[in-house]
Protein backbone atom coordinates (compact mmCIF):
# COMPACT_ATOMS: atom_id res chain seq x y z
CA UNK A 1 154.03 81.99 17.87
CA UNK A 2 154.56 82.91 21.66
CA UNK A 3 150.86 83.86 22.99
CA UNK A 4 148.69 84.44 25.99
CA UNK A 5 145.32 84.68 26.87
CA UNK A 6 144.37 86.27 30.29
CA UNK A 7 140.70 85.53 31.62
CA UNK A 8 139.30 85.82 35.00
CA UNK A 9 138.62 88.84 35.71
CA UNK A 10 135.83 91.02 37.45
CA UNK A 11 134.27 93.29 39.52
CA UNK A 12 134.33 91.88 43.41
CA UNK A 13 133.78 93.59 46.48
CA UNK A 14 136.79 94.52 48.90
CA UNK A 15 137.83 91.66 51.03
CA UNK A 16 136.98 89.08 48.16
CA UNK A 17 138.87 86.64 45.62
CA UNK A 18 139.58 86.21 42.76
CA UNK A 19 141.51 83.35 40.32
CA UNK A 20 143.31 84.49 36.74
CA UNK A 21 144.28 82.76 34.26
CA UNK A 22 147.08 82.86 31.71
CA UNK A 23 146.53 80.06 29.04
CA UNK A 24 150.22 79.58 26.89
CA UNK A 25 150.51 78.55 23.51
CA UNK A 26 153.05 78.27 20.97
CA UNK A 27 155.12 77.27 24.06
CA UNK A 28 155.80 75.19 27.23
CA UNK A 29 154.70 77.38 30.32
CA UNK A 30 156.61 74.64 32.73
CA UNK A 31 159.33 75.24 30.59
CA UNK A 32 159.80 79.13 31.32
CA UNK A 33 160.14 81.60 34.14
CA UNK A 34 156.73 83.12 34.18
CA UNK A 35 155.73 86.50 36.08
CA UNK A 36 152.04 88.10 36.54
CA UNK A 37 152.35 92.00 36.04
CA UNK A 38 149.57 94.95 36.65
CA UNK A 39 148.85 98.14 35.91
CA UNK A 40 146.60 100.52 37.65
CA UNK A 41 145.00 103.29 36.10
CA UNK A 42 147.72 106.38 35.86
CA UNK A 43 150.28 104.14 37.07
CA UNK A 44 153.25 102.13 35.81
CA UNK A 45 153.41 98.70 35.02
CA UNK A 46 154.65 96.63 38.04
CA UNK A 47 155.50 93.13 39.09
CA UNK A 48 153.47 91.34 40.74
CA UNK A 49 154.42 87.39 40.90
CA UNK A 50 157.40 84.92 39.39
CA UNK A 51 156.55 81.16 38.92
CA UNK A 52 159.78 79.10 37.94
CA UNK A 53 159.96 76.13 36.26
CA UNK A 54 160.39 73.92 39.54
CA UNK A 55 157.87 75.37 41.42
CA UNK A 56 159.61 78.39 43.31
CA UNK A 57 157.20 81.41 44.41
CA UNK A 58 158.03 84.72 44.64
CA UNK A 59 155.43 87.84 45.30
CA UNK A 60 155.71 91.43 45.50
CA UNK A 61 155.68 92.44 49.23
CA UNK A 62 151.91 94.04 48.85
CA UNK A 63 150.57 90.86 47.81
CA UNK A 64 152.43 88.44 50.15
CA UNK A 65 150.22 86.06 51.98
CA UNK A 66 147.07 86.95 50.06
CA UNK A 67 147.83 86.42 46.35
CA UNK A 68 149.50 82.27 44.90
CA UNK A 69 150.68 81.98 41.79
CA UNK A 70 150.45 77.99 40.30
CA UNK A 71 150.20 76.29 36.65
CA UNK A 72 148.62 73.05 35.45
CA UNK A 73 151.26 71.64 32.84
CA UNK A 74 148.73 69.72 31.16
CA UNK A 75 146.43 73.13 30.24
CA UNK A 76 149.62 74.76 30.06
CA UNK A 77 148.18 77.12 31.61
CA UNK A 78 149.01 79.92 34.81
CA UNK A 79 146.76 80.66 37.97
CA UNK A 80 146.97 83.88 40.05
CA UNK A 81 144.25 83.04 42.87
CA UNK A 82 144.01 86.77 44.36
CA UNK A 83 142.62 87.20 48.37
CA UNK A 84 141.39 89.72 50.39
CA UNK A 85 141.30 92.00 47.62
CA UNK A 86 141.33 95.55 48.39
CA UNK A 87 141.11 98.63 46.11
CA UNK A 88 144.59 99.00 45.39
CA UNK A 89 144.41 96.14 43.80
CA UNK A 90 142.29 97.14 41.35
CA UNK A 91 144.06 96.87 37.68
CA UNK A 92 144.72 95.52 34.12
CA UNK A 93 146.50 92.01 35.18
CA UNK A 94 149.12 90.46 32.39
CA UNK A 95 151.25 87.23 32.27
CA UNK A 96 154.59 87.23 31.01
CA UNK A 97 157.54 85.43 29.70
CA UNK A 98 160.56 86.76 31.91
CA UNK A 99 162.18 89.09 29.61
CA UNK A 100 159.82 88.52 26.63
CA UNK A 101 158.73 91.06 24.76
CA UNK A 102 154.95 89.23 24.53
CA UNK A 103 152.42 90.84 26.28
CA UNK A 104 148.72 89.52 26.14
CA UNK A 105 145.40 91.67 26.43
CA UNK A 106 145.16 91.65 30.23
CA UNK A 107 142.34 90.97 32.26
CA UNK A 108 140.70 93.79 34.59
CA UNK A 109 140.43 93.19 38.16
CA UNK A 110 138.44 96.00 40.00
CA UNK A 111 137.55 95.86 43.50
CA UNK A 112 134.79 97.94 44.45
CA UNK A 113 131.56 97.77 46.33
């Protein structure tokens, strides 16, 4: 059974950082194209990050420069090491399976001071 367990999370002030992490099981997360969504509150879901299986980066222009994306194979697990935070980046943070239907619990990310 495809899951994932988000963790990281927290209050920080603007202009701090932050690391997530999605921990896979039931699955190989080098093995799949893996994305990092968010949702802020009375918004849609959106795209935030893509991680493919060779290594390949791609980030959502509002996040370019500040947030990486990176995975340990052998905790088969995700990163999303978040910089210079700022209030608009304040949301419920998922990993995904590109395309899956699997969502895990999120993890809240709320930059305030």
């Amino acid at each position: 059974q495809v899951q994932f367990v988000e963790s990281g999370g927290g209050l920080v002030q603007p202009g701090g950082s932050l690391r997530l992490s999605c921990a896979g099981s039931g699955f190989s997360l080098s093995d799949e194209i893996m994305t990092w969504h968010r949702q802020a509150p009375g918004k849609t879901r959106e795209w935030v990050a893509t991680l493919f299986p060779g290594g390949a980066t791609f980030y959502t222009d509002s996040v370019k420069g500040r947030f990486t994306v990176s995975r340990d194979d052998a905790k088969n697990t995700m990163y999303l090491q978040m910089s210079s935070l700022n209030a608009e980046d304040t949301a419920l943070y998922y990993c995904q399976i590109h395309g899956s239907p699997t969502w895990g619990q999120g993890t809240q990310v709320t930059v305030s001071s």
